[in-house]
N, C-alpha and C. Protein backbone atom coordinates (compact mmCIF):
# COMPACT_ATOMS: atom_id res chain seq x y z
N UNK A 1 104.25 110.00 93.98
CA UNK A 1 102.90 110.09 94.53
C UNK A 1 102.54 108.74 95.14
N UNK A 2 101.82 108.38 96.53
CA UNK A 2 101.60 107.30 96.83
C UNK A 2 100.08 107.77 97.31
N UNK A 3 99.39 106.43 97.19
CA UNK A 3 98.03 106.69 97.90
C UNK A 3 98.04 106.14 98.99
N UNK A 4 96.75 106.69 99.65
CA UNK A 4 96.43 106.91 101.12
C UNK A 4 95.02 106.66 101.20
N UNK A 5 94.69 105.56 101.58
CA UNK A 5 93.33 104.83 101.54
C UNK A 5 92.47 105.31 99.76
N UNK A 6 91.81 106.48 99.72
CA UNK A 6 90.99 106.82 98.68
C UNK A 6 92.05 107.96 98.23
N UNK A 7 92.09 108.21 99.04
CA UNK A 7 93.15 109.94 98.82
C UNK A 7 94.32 109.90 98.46
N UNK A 8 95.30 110.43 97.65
CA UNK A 8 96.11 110.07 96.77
C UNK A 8 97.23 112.04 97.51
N UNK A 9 98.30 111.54 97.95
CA UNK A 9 99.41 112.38 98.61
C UNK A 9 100.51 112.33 97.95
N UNK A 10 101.21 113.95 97.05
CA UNK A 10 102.26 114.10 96.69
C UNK A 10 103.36 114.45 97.68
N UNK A 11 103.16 113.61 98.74
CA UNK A 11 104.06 114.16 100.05
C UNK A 11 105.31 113.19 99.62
N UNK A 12 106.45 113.36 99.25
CA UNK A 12 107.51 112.62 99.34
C UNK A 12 108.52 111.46 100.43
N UNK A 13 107.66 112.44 101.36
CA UNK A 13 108.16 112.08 103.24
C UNK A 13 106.61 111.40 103.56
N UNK A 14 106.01 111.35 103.02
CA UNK A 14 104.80 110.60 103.61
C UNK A 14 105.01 108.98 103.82
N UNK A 15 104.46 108.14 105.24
CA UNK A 15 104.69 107.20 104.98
C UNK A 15 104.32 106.21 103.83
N UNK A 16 104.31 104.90 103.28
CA UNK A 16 104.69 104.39 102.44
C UNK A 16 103.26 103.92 102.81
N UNK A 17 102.47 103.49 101.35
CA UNK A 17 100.75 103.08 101.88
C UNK A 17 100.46 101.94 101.53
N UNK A 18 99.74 100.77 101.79
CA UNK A 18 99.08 99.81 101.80
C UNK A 18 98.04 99.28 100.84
N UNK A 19 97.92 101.09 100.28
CA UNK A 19 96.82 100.89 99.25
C UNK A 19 95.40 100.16 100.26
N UNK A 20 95.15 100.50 100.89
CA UNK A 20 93.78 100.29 101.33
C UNK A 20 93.87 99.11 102.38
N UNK A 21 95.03 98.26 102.47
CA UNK A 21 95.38 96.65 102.88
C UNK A 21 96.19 96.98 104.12
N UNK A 22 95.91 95.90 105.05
CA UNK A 22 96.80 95.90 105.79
C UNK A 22 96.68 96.31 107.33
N UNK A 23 97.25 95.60 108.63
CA UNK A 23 96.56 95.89 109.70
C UNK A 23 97.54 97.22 110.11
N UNK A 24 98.43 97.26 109.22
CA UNK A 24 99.83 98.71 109.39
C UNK A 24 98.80 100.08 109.10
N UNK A 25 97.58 100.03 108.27
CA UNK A 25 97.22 101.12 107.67
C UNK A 25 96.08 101.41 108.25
N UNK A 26 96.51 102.80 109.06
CA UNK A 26 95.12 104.17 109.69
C UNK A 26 93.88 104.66 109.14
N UNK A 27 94.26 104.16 107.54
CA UNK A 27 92.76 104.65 106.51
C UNK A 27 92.67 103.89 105.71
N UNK A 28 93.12 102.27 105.75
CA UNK A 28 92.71 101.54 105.05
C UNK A 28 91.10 100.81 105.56
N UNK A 29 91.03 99.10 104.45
CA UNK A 29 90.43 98.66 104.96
C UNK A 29 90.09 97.89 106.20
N UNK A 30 91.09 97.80 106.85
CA UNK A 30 91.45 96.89 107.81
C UNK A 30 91.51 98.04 109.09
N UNK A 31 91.11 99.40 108.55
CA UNK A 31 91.65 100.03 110.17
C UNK A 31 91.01 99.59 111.26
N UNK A 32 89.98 98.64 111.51
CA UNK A 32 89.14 98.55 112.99
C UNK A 32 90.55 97.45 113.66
N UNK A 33 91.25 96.96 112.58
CA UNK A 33 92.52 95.81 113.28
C UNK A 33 93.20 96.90 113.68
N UNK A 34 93.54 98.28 112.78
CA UNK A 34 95.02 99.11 112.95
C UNK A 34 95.40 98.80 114.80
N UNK A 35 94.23 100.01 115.71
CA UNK A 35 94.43 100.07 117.37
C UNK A 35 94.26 98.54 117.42
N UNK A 36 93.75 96.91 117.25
CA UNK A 36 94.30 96.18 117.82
C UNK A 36 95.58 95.51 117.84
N UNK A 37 96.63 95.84 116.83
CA UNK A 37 97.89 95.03 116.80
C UNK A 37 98.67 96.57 117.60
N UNK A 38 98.43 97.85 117.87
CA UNK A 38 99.09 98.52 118.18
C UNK A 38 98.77 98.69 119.30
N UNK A 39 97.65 98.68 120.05
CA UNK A 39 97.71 98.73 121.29
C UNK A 39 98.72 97.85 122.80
N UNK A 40 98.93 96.65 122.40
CA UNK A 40 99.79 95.99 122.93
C UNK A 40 100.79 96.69 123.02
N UNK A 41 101.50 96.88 121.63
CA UNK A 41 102.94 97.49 121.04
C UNK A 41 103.25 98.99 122.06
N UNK A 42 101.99 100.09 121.71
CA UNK A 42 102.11 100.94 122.73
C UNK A 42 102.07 101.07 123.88
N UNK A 43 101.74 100.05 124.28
CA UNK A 43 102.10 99.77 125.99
C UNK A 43 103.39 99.25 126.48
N UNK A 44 103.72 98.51 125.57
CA UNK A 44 104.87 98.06 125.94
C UNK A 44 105.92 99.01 125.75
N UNK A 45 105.80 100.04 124.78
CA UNK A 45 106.74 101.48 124.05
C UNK A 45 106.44 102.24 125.42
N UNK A 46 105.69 103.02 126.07
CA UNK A 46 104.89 103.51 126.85
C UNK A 46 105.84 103.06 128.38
N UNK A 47 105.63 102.04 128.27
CA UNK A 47 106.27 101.37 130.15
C UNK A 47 107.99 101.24 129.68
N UNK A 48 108.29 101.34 128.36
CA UNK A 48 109.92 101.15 128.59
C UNK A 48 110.23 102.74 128.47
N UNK A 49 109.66 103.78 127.88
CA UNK A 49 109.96 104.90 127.90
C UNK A 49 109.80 106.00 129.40
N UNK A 50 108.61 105.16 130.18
CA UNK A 50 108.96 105.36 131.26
C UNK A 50 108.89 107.08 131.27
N UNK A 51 108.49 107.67 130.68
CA UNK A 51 108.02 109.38 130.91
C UNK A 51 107.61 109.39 131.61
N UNK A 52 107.99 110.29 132.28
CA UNK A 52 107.65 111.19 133.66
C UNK A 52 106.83 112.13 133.30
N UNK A 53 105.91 113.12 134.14
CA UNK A 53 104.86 114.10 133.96
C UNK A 53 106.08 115.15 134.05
N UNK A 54 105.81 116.33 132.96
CA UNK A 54 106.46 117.49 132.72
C UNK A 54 107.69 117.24 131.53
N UNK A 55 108.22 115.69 131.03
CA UNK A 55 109.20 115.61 130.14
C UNK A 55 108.84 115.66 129.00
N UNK A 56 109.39 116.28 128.32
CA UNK A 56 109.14 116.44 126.65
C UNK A 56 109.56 115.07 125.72
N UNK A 57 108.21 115.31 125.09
CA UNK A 57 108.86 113.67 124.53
C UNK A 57 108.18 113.29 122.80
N UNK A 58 108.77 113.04 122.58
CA UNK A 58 108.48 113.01 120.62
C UNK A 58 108.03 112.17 120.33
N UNK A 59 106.89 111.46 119.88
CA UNK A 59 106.00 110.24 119.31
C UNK A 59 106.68 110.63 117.63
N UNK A 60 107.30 109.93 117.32
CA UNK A 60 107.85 109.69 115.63
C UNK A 60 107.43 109.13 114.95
N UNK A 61 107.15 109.80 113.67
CA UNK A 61 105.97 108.95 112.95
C UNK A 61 104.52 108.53 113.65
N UNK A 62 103.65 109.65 114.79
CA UNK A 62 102.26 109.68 115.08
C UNK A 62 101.94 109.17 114.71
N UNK A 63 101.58 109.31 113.64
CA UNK A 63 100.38 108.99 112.62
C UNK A 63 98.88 109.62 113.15
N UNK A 64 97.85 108.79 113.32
CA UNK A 64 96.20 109.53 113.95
C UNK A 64 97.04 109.75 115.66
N UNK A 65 97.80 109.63 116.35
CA UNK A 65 97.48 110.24 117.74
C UNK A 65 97.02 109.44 118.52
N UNK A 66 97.43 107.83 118.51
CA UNK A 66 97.07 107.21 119.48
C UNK A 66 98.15 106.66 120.41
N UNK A 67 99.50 106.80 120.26
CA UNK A 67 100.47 106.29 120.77
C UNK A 67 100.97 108.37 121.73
N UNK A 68 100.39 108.72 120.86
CA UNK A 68 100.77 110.37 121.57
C UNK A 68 99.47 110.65 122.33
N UNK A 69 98.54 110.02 122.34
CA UNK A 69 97.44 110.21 123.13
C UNK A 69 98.02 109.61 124.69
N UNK A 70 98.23 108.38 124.40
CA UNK A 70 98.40 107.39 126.11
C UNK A 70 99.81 108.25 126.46
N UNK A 71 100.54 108.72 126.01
CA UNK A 71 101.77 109.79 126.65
C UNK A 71 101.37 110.62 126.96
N UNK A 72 100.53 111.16 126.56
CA UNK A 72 100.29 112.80 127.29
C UNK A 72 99.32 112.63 128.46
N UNK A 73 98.24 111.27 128.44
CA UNK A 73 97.39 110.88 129.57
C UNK A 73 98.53 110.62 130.91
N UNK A 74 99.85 110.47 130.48
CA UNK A 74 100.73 110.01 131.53
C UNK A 74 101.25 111.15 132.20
N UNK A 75 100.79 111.97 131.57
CA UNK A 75 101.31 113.48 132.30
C UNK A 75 103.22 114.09 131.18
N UNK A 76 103.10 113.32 130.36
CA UNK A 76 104.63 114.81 129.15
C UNK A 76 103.91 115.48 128.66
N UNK A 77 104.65 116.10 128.45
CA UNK A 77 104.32 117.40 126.86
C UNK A 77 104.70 116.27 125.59
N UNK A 78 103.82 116.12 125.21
CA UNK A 78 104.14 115.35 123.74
C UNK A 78 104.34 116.37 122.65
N UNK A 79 105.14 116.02 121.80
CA UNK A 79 105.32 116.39 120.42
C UNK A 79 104.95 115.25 119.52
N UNK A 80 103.77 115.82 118.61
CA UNK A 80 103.43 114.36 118.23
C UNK A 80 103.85 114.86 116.58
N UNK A 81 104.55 113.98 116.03
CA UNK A 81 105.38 114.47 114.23
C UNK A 81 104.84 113.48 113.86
N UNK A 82 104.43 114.02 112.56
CA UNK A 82 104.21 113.24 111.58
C UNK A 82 103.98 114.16 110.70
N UNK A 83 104.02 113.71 109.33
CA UNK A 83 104.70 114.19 107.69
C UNK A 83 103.18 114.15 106.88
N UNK A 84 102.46 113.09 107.48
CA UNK A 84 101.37 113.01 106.16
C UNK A 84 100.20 114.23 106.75
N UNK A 85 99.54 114.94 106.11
CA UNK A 85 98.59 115.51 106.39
C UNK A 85 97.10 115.06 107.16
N UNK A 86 97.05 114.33 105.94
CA UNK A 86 95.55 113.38 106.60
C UNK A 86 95.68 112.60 107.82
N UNK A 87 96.84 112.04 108.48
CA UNK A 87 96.88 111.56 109.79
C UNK A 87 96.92 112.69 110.90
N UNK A 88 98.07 112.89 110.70
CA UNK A 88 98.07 114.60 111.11
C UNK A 88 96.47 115.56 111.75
N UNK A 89 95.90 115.30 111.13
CA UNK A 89 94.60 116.13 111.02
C UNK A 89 93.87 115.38 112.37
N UNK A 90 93.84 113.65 111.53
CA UNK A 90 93.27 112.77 112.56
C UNK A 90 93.55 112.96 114.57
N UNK A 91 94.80 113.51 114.26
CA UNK A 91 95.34 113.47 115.55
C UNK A 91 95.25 114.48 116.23
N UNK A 92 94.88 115.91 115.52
CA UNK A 92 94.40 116.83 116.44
C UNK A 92 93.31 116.94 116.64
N UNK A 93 92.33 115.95 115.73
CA UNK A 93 90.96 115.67 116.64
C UNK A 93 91.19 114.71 117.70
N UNK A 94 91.82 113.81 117.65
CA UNK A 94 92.24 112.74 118.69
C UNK A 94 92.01 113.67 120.03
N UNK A 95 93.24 114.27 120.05
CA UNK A 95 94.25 114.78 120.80
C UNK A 95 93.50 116.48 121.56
N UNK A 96 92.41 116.89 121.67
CA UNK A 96 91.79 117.92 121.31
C UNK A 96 92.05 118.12 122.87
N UNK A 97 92.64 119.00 123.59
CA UNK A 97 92.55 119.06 125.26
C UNK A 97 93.79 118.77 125.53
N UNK A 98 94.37 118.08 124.85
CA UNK A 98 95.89 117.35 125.66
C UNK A 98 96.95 118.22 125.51
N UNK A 99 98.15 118.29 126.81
CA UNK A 99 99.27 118.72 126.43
C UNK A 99 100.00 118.56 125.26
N UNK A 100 99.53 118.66 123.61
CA UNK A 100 100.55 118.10 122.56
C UNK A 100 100.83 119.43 121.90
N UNK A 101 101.98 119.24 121.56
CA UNK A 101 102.28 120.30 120.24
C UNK A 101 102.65 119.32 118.69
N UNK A 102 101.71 119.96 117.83
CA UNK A 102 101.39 119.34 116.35
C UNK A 102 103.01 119.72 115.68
N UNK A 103 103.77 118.67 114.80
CA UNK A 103 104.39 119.21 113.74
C UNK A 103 104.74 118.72 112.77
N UNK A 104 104.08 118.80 111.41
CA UNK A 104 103.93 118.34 110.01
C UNK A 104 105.39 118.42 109.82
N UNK A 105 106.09 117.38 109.76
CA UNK A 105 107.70 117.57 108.99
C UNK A 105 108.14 116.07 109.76
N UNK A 106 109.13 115.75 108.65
CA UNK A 106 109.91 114.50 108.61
C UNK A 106 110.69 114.54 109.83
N UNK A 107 111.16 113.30 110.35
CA UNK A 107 112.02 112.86 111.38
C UNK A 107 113.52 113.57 110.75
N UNK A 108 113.91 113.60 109.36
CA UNK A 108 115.28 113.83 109.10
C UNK A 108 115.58 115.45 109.27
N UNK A 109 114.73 116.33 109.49
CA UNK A 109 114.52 117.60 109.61
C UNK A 109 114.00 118.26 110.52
N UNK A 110 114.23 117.80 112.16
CA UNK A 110 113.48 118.33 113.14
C UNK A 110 113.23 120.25 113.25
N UNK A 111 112.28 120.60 113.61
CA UNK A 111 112.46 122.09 113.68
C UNK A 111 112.54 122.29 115.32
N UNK A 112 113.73 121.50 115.95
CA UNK A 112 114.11 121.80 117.49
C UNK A 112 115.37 121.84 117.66
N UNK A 113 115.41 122.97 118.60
CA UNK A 113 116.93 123.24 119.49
C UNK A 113 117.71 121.69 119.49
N UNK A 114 119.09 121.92 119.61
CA UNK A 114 119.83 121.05 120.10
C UNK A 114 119.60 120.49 121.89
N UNK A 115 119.40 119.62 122.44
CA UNK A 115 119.15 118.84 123.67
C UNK A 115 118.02 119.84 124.30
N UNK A 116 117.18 119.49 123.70
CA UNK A 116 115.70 120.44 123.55
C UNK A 116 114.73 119.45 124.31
N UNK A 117 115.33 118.10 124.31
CA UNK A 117 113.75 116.71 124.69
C UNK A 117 114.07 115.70 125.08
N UNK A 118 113.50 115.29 126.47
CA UNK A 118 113.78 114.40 127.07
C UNK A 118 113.86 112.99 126.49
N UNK A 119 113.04 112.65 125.95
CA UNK A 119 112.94 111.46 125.58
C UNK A 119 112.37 111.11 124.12
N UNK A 120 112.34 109.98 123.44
CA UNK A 120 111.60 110.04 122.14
C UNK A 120 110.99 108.57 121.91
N UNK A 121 109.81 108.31 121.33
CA UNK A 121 109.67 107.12 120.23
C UNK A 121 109.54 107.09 119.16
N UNK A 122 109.84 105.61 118.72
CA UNK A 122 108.59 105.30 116.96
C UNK A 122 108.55 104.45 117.50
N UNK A 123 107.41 103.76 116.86
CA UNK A 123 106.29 102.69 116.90
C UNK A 123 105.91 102.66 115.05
N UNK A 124 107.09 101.37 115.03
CA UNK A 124 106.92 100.96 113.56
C UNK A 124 106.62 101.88 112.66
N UNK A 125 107.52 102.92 112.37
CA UNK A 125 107.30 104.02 111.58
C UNK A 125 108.93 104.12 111.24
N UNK A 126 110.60 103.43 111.16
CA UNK A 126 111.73 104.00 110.92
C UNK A 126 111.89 103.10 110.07
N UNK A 127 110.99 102.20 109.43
CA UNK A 127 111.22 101.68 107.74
C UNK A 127 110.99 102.59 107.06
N UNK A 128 110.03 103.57 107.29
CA UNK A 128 109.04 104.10 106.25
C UNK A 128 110.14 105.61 105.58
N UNK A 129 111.40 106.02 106.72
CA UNK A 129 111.99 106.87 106.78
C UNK A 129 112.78 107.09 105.43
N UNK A 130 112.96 108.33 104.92
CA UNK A 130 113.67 108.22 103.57
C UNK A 130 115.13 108.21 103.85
N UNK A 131 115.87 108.45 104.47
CA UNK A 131 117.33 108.35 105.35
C UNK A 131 117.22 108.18 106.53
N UNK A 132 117.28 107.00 107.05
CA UNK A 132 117.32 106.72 108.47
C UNK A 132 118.10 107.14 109.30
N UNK A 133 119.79 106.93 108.82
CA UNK A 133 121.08 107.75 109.25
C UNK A 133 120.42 109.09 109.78
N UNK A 134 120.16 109.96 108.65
CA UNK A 134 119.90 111.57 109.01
C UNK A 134 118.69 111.34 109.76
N UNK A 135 117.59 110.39 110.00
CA UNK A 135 116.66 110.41 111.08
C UNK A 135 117.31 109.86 112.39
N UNK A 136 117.62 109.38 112.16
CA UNK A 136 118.71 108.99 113.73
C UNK A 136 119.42 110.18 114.03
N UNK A 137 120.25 110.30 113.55
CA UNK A 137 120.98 111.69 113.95
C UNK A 137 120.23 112.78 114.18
N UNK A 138 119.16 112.86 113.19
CA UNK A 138 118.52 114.27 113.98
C UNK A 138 118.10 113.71 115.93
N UNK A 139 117.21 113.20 115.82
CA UNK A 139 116.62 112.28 116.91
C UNK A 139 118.04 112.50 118.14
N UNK A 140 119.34 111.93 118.02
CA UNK A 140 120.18 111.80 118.81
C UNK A 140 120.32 113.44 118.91
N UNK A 141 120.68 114.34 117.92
CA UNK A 141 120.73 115.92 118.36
C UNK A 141 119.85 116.71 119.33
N UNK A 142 118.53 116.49 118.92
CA UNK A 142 117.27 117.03 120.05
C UNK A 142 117.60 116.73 121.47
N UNK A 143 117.74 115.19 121.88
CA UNK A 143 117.56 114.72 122.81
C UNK A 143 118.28 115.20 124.12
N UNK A 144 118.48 115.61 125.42
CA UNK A 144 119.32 116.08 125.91
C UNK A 144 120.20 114.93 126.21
N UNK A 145 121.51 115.10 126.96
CA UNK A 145 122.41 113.52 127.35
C UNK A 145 121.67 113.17 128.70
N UNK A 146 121.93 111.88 128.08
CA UNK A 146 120.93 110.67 128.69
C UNK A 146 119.36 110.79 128.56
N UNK A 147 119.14 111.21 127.27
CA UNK A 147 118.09 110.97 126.76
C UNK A 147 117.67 109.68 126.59
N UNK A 148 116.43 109.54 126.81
CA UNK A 148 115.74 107.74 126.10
C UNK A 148 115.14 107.96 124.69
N UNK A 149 115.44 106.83 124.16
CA UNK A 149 114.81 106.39 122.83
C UNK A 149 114.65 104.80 122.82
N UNK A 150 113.00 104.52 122.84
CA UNK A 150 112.72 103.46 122.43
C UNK A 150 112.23 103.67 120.64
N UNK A 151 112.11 102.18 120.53
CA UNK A 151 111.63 101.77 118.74
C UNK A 151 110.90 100.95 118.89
N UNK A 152 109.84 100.72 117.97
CA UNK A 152 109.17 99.14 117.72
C UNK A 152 109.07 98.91 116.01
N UNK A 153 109.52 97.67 115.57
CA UNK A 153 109.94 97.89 114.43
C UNK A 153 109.42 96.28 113.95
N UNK A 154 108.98 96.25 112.44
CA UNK A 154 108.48 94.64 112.49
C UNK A 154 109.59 93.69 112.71
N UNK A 155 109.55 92.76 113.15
CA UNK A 155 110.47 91.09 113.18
C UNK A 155 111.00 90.79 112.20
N UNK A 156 112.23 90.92 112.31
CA UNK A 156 112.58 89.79 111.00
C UNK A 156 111.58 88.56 110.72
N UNK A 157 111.87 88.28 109.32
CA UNK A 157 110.68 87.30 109.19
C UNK A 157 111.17 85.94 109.35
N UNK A 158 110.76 84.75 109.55
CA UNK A 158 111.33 83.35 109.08
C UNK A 158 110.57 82.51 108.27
N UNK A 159 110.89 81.39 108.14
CA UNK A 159 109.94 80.81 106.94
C UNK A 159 108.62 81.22 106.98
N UNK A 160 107.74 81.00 108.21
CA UNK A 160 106.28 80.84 108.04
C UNK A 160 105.90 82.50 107.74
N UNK A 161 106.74 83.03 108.92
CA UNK A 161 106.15 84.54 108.51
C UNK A 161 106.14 85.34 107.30
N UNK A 162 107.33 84.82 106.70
CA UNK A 162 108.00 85.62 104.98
C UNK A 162 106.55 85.12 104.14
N UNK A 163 105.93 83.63 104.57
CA UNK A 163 105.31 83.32 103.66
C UNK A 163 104.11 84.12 104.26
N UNK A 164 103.56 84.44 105.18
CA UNK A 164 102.27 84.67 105.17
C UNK A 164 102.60 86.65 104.64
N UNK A 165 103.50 87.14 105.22
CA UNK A 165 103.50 88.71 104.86
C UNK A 165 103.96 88.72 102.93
N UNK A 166 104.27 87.53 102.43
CA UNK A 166 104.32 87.30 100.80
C UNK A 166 103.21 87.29 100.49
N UNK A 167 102.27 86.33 101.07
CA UNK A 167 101.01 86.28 100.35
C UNK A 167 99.92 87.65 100.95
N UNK A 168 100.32 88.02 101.51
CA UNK A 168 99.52 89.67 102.35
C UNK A 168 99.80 90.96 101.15
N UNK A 169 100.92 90.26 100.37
CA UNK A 169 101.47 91.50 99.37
C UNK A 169 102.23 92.69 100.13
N UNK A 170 103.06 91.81 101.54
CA UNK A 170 103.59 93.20 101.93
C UNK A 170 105.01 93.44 101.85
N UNK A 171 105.37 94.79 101.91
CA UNK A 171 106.29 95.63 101.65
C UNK A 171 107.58 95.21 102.74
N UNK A 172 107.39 94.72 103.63
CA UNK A 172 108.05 94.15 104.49
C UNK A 172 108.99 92.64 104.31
N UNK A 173 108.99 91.96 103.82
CA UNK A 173 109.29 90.65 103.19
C UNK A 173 110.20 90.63 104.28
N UNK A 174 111.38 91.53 104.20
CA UNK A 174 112.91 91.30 104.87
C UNK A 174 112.96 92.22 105.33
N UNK A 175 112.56 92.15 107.10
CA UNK A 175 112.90 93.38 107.50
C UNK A 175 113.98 93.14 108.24
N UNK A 176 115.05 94.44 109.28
CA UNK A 176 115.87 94.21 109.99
C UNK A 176 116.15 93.96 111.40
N UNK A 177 116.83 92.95 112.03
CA UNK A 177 116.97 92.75 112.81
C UNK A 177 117.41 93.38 114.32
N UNK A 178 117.36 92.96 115.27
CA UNK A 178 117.81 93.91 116.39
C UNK A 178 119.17 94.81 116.59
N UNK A 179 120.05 93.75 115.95
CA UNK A 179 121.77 93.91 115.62
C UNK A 179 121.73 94.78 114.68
N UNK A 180 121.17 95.18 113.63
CA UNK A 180 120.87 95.75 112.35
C UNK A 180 120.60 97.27 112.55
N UNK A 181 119.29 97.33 113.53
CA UNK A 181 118.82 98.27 114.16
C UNK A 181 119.92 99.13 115.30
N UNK A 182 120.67 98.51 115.77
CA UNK A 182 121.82 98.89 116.57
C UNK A 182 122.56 99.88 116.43
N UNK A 183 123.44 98.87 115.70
CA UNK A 183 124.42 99.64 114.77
C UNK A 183 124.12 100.58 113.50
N UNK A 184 122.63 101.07 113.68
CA UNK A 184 122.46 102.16 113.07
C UNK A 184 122.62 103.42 114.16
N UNK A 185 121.73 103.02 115.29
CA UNK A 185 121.57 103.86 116.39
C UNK A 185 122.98 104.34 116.74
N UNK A 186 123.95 103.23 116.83
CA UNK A 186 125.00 103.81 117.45
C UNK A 186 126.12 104.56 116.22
N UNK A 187 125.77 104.44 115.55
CA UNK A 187 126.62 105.19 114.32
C UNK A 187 125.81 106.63 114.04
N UNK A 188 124.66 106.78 114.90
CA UNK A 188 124.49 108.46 114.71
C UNK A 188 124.53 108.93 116.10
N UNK A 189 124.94 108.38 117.13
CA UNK A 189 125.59 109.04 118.74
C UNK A 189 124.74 108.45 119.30
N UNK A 190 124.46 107.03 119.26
CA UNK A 190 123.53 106.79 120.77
C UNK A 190 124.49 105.61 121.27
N UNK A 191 124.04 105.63 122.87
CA UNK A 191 124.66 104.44 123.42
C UNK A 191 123.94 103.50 124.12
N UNK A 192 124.60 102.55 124.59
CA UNK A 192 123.91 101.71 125.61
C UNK A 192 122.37 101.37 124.87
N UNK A 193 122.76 100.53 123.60
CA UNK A 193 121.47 100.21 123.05
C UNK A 193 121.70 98.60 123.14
N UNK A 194 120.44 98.08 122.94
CA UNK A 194 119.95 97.07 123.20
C UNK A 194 118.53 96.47 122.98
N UNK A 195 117.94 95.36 122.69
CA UNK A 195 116.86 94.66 122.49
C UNK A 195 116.37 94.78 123.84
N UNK A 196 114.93 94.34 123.41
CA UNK A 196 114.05 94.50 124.56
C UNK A 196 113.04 93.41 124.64
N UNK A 197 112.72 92.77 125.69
CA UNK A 197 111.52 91.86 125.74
C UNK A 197 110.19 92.76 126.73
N UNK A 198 109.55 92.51 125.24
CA UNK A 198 108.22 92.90 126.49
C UNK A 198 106.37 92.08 126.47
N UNK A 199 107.12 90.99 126.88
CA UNK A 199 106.07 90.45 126.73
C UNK A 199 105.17 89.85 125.99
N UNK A 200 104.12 90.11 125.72
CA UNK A 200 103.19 89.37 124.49
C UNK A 200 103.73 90.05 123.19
N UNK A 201 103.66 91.63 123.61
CA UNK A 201 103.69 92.39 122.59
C UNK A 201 105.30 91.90 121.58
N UNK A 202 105.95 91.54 122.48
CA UNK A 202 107.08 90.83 121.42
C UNK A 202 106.90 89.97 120.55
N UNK A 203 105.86 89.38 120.86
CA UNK A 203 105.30 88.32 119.64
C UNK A 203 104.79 89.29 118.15
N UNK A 204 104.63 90.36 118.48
CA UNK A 204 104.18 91.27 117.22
C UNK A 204 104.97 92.13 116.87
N UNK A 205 106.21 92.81 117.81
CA UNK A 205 107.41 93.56 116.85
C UNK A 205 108.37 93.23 117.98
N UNK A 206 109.01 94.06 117.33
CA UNK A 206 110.68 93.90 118.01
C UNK A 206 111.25 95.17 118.86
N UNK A 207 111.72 95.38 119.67
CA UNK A 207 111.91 96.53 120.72
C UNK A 207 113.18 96.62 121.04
N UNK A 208 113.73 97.97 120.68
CA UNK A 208 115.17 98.23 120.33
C UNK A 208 115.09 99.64 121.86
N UNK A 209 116.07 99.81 122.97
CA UNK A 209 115.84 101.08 123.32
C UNK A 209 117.67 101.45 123.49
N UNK A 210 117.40 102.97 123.66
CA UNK A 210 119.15 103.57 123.53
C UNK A 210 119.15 104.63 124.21
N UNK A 211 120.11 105.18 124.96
CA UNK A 211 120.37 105.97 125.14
C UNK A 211 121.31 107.43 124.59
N UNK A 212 121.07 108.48 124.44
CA UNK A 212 121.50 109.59 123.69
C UNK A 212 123.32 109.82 124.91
């Protein structure tokens, strides 16, 4: 069981919570920060994914519907997934008018055809994954060939940062690197992966994209 701001979720696949803390968390105390450290991030996810109007395209790990909101304003069909309920919910009020289709279920268990979707993201949501392997691999199965997949994922840390996300109490201490991130991608069928610079927003995560 983990909690979720006040609300307390026996979701097993639910992401991992903050307990109320944290500029990562949609229903904590800090959510008026959540859209400012992510808005950058989704723009920069957004211009490397490069969707076209009419392509199907998977926001991983949603969460409330704001990274599947600015995709579907771009003209795809979004599929916006996410596992926890209470975000979930958030996002089909978000999202109320837009080309999206809703679906409550984990990244490791897609309920889609084989080369079913053009393209896919996460946006700092493939720590939170309970098998990453089997979330990669599903992800690489959907996608048709020469599918895109971008990621945004936190920074490895270095001295100053380990110390300030230590004293934040976060769950992150040691996260993985671009090389790290790679050679996961390419050990469940993707290719032509690689780091990404984008700008400011690199100063706040790290940007991995691949091809299926």
């Amino acid at each position: 069981m983990v909690a979720e701001g006040n609300k307390l979720s026996t979701n097993p696949l639910a992401p991992e919570s903050s307990i109320g803390f944290g500029v990562m968390h949609p229903h904590g105390l800090h959510r008026a920060l959540h859209p400012l450290w992510f808005t950058p991030v989704h723009a920069a996810l957004t211009h490397a994914l490069g969707a076209r109007p009419g392509e199907r395209v998977i926001d991983v790990g949603a969460g409330t519907g704001l990274l599947s909101r600015r995709l579907a304003r771009s003209g795809a069909k979004v599929i916006c997934l996410e596992p926890d309920a209470e975000s979930l919910t958030t996002a089909r009020q978000r999202l109320a008018g837009l080309d999206v289709e809703f679906l409550e279920t984990a990244v490791e268990r897609l309920p889609l055809p084989d080369a079913s979707v053009d393209a896919a993201v996460a946006s700092v949501t493939a720590h939170h994954w309970t098998d990453q392997t089997a979330g990669f691999t599903e992800l690489a199965r959907v996608l048709r060939p020469d599918g895109r997949f971008v990621m945004a994922e936190f920074k490895p840390a270095g001295p100053v940062l380990y110390r300030v996300r230590k004293l934040a109490h976060s769950k992150h201490l040691d996260s993985p690197g671009p090389g790290d991130w790679a050679e996961r991608l390419r050990t469940a069928g993707f290719s032509d992966v690689r780091g990404l610079r984008a700008g400011f927003a690199s100063i706040l995560a790290l940007f991995v994209q691949a091809t299926r």
